[in-house]
N, C-alpha and C. Protein backbone atom coordinates (compact mmCIF):
# COMPACT_ATOMS: atom_id res chain seq x y z
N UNK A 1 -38.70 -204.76 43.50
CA UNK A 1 -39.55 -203.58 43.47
C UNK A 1 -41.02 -204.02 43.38
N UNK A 2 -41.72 -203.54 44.17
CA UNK A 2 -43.10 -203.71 44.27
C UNK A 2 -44.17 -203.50 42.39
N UNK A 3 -45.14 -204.03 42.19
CA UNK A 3 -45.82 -203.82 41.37
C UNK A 3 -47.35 -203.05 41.78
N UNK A 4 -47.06 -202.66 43.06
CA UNK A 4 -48.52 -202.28 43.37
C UNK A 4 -48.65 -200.98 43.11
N UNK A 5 -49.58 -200.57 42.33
CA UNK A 5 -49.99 -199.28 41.94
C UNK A 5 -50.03 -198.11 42.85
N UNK A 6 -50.34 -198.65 44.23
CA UNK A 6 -50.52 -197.81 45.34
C UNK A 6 -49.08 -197.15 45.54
N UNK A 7 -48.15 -197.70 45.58
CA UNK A 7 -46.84 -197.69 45.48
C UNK A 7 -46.01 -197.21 44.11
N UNK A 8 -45.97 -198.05 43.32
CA UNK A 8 -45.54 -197.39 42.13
C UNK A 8 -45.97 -196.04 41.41
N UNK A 9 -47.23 -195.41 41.78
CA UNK A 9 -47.90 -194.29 41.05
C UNK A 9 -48.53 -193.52 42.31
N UNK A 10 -48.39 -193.51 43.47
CA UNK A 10 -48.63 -193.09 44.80
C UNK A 10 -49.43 -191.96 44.61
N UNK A 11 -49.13 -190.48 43.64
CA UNK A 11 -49.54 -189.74 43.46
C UNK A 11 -51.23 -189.62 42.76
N UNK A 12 -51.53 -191.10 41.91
CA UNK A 12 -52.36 -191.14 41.40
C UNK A 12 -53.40 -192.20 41.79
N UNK A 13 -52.81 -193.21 42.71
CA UNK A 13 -53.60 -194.38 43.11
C UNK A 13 -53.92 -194.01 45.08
N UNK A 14 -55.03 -194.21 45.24
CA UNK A 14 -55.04 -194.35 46.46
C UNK A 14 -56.12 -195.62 47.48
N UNK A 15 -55.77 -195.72 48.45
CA UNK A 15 -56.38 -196.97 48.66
C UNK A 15 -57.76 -195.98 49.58
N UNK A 16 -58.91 -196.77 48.96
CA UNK A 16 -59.78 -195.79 49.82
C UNK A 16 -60.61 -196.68 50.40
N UNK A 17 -60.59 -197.87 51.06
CA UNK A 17 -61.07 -199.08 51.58
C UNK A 17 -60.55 -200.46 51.50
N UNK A 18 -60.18 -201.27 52.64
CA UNK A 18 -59.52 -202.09 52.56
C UNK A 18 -60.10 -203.60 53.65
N UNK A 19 -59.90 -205.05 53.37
CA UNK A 19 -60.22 -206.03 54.33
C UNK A 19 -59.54 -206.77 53.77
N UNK A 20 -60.03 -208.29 54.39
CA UNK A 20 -59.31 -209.10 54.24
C UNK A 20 -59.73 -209.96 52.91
N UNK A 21 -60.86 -209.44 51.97
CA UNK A 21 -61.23 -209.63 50.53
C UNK A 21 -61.34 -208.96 49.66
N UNK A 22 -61.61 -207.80 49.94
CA UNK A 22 -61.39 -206.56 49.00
C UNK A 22 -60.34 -205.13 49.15
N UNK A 23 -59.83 -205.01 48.33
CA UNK A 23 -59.25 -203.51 48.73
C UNK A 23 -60.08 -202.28 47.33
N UNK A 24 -59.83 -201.54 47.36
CA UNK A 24 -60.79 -200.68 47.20
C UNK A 24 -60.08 -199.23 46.53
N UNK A 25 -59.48 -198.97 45.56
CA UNK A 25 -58.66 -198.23 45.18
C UNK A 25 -59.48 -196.84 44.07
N UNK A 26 -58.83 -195.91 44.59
CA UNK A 26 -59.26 -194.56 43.56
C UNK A 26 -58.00 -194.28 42.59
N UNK A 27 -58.34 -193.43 41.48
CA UNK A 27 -57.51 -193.11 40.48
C UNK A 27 -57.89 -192.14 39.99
N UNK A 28 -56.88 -191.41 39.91
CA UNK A 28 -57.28 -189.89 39.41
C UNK A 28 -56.08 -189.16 38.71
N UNK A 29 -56.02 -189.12 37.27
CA UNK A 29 -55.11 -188.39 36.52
C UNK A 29 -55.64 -187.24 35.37
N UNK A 30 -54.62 -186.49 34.87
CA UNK A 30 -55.21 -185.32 33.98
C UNK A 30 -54.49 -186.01 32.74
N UNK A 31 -55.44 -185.01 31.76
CA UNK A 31 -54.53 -185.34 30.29
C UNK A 31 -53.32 -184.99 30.15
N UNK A 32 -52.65 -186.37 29.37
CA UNK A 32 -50.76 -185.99 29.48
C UNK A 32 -50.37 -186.78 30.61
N UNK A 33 -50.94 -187.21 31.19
CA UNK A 33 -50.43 -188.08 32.63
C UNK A 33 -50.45 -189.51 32.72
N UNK A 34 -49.03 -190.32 32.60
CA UNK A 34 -48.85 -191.82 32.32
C UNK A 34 -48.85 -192.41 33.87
N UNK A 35 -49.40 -193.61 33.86
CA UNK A 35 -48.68 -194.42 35.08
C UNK A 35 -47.42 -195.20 34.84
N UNK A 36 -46.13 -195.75 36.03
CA UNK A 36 -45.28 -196.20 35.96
C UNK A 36 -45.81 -197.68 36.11
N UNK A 37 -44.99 -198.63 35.19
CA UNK A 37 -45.48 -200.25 35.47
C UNK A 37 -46.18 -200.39 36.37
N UNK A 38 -47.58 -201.10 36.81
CA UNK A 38 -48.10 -201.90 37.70
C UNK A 38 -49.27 -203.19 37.47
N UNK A 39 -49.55 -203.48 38.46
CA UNK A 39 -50.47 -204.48 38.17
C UNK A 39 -51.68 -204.37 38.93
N UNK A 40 -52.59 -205.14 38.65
CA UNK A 40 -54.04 -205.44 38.86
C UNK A 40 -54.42 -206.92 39.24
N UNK A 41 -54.79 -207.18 40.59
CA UNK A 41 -55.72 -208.69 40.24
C UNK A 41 -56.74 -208.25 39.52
N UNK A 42 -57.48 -209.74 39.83
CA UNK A 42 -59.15 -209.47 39.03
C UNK A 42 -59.32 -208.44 40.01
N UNK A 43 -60.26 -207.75 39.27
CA UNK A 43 -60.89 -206.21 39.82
C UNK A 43 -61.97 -205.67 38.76
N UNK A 44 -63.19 -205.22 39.41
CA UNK A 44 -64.16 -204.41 38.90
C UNK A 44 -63.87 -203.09 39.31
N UNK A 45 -63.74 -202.29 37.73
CA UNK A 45 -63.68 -200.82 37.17
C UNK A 45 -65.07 -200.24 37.43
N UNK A 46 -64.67 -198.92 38.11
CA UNK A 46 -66.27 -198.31 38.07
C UNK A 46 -65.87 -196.83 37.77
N UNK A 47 -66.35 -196.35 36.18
CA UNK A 47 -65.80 -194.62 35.63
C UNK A 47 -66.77 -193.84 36.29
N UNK A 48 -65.51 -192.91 36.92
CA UNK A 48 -66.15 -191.88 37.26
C UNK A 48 -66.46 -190.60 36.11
N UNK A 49 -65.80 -190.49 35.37
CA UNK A 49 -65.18 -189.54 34.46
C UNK A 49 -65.47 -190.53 32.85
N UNK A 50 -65.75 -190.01 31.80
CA UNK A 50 -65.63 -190.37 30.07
C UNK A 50 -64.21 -190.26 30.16
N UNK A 51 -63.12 -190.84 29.65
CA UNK A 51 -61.96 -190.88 29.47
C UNK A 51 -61.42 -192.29 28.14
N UNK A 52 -60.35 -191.55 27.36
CA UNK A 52 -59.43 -192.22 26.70
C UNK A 52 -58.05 -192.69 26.95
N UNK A 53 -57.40 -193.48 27.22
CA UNK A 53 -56.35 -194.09 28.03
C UNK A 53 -55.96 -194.89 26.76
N UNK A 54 -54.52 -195.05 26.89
CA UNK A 54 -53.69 -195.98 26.12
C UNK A 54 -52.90 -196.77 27.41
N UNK A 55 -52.66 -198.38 27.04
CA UNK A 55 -52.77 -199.12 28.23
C UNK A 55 -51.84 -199.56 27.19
N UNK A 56 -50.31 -200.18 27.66
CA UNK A 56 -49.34 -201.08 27.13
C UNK A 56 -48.64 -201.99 28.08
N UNK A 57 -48.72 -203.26 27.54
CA UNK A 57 -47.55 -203.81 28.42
C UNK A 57 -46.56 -204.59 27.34
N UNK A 58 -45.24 -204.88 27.40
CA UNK A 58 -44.54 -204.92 26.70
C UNK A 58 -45.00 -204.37 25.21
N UNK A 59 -44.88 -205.52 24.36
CA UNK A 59 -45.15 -205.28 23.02
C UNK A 59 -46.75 -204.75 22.53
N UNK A 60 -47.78 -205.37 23.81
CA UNK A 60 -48.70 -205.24 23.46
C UNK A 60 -49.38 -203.65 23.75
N UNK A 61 -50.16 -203.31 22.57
CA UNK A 61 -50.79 -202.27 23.18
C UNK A 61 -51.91 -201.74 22.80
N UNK A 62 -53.03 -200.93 23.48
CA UNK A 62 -54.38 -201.19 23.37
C UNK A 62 -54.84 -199.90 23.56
N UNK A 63 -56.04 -199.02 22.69
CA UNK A 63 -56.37 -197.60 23.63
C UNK A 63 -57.61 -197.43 23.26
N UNK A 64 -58.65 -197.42 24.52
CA UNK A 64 -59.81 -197.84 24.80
C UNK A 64 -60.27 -196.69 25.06
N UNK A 65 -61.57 -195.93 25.27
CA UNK A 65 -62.55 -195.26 25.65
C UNK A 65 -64.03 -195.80 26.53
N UNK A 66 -63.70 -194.84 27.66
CA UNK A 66 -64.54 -195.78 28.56
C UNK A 66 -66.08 -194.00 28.69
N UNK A 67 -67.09 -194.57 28.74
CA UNK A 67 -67.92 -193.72 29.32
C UNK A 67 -68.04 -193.22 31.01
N UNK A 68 -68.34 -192.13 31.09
CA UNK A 68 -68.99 -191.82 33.14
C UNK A 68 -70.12 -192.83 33.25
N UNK A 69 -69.44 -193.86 34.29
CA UNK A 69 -70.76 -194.61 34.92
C UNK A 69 -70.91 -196.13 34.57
N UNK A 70 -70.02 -196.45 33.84
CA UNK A 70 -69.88 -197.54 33.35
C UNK A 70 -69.06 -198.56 34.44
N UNK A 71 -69.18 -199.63 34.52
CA UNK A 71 -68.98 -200.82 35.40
C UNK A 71 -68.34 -201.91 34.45
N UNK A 72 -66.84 -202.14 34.52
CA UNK A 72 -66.37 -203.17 33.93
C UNK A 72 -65.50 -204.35 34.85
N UNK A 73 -65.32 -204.84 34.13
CA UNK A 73 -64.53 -206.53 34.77
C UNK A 73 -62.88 -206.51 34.34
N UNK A 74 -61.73 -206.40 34.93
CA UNK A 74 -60.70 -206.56 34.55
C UNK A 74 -60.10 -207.68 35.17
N UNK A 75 -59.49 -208.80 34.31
CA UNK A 75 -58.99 -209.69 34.29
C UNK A 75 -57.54 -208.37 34.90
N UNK A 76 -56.97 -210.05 36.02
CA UNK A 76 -55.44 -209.43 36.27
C UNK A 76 -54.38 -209.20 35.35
N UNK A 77 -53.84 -208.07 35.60
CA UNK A 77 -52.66 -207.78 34.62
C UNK A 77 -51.97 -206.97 34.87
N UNK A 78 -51.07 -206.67 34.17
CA UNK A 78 -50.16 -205.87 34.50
C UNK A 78 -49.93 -204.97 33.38
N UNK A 79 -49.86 -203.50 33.87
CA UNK A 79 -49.42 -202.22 32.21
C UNK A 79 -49.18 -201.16 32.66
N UNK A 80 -48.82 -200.18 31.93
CA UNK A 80 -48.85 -198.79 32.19
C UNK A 80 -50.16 -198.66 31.34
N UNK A 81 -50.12 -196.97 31.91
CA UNK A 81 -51.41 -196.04 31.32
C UNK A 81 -51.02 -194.90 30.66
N UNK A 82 -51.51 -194.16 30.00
CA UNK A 82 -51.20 -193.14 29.17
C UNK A 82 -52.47 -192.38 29.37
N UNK A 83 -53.02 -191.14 29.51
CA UNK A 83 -53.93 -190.08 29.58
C UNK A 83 -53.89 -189.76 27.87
N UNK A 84 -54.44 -190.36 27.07
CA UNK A 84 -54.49 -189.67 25.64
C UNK A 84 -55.67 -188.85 25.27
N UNK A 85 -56.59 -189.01 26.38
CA UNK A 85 -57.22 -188.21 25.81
C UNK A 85 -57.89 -186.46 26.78
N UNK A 86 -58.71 -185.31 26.22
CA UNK A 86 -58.53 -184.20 26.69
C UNK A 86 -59.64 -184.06 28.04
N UNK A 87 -60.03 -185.15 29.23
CA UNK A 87 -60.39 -185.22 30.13
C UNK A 87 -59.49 -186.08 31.29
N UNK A 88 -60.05 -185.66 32.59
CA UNK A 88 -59.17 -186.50 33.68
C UNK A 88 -59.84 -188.26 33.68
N UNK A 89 -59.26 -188.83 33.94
CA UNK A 89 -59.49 -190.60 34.41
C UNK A 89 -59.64 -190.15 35.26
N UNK A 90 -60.86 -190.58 36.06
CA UNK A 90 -61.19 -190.60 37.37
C UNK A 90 -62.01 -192.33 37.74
N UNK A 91 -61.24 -192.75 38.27
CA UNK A 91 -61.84 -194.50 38.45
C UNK A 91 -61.95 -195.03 40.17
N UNK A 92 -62.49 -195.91 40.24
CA UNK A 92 -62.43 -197.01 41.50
C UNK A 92 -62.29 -198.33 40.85
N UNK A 93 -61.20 -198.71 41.69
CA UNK A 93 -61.23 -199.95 41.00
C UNK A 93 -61.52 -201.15 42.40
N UNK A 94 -62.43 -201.70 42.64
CA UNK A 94 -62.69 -202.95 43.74
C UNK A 94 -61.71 -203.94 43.08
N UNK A 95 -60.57 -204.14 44.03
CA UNK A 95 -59.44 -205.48 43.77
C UNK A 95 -60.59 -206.57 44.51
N UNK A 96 -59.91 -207.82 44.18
CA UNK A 96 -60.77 -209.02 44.33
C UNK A 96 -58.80 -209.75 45.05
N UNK A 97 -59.38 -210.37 46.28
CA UNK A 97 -57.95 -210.80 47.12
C UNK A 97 -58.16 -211.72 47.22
N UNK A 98 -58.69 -212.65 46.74
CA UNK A 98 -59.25 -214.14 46.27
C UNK A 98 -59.36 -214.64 44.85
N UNK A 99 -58.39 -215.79 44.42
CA UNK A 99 -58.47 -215.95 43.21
C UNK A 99 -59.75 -217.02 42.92
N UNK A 100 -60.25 -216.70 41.67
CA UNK A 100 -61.37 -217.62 40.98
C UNK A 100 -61.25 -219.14 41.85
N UNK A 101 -62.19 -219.92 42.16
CA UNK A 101 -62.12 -221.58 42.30
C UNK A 101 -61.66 -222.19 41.13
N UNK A 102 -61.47 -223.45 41.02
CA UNK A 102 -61.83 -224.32 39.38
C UNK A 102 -63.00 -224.28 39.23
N UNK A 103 -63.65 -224.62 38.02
CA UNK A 103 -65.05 -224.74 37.90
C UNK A 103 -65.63 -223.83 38.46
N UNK A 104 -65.65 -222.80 38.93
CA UNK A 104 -66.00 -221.09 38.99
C UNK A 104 -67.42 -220.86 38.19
N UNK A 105 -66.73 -221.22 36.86
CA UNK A 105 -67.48 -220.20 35.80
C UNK A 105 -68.96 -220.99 35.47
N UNK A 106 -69.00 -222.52 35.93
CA UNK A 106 -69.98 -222.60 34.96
C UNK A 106 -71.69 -222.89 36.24
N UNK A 107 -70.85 -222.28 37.51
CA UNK A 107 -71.80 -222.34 38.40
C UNK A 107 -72.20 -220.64 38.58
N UNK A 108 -71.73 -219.88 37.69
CA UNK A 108 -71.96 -217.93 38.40
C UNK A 108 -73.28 -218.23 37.61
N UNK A 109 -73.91 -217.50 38.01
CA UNK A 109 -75.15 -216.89 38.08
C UNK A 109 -74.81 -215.41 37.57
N UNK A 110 -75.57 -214.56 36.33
CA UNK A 110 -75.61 -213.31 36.80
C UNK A 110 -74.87 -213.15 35.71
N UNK A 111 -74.93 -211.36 35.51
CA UNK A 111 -73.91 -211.02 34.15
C UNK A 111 -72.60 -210.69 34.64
N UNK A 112 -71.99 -210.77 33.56
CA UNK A 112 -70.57 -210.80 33.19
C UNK A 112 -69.68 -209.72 31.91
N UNK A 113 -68.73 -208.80 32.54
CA UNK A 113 -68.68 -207.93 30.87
C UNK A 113 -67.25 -208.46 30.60
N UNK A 114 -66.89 -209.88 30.39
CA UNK A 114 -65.77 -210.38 30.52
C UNK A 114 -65.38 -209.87 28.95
């Protein structure tokens, strides 16, 4: 079974730009509304919407509050989502279809919200 969000949560993920380095995904759920297992490469988050989300994968589990307009960095992973709080998630998430080099990190230039 696939892990791709586009697929696993179809109703809520959509691909809204795609090449051969980036794909380019929207997200859009109401309060009360979970995603089924999926995953993420590295990918930069961009909120459309203030939203509270509870994010678990196995044992672990985490529930974050993000502001409208905010620009974050997600390391790849894999979780469900939970809508906990009383607004819609509305996101883009830019996938990255290229993994990091070695020695990557200590040549970037530029900020980072790792």
């Amino acid at each position: 079974m696939s892990n791709d969000p586009v697929e696993t949560n179809p109703t809520l993920y959509r691909t809204v730009f795609e090449n051969e380095r980036v794909r380019v995904l929207e997200y859009l759920d109401h309060p009360g509304e979970s995603t089924r297992p999926h995953a993420h490469p590295d990918s930069v988050m961009i909120t459309l919407s203030s939203f509270d989300r509870r994010l678990v994968h196995g044992e672990q589990e985490v529930t974050v509050h993000l502001e409208r307009g905010e620009a974050r960095w997600l390391d790849a992973q894999e979780h469900s989502g939970h809508n906990v709080g009383d607004t819609d998630t509305h996101t883009f998430f830019i996938e990255l279809k290229e993994p990091a080099s070695q020695g990557e990190d200590a040549a970037r230039l530029g900020p980072s919200a790792r």
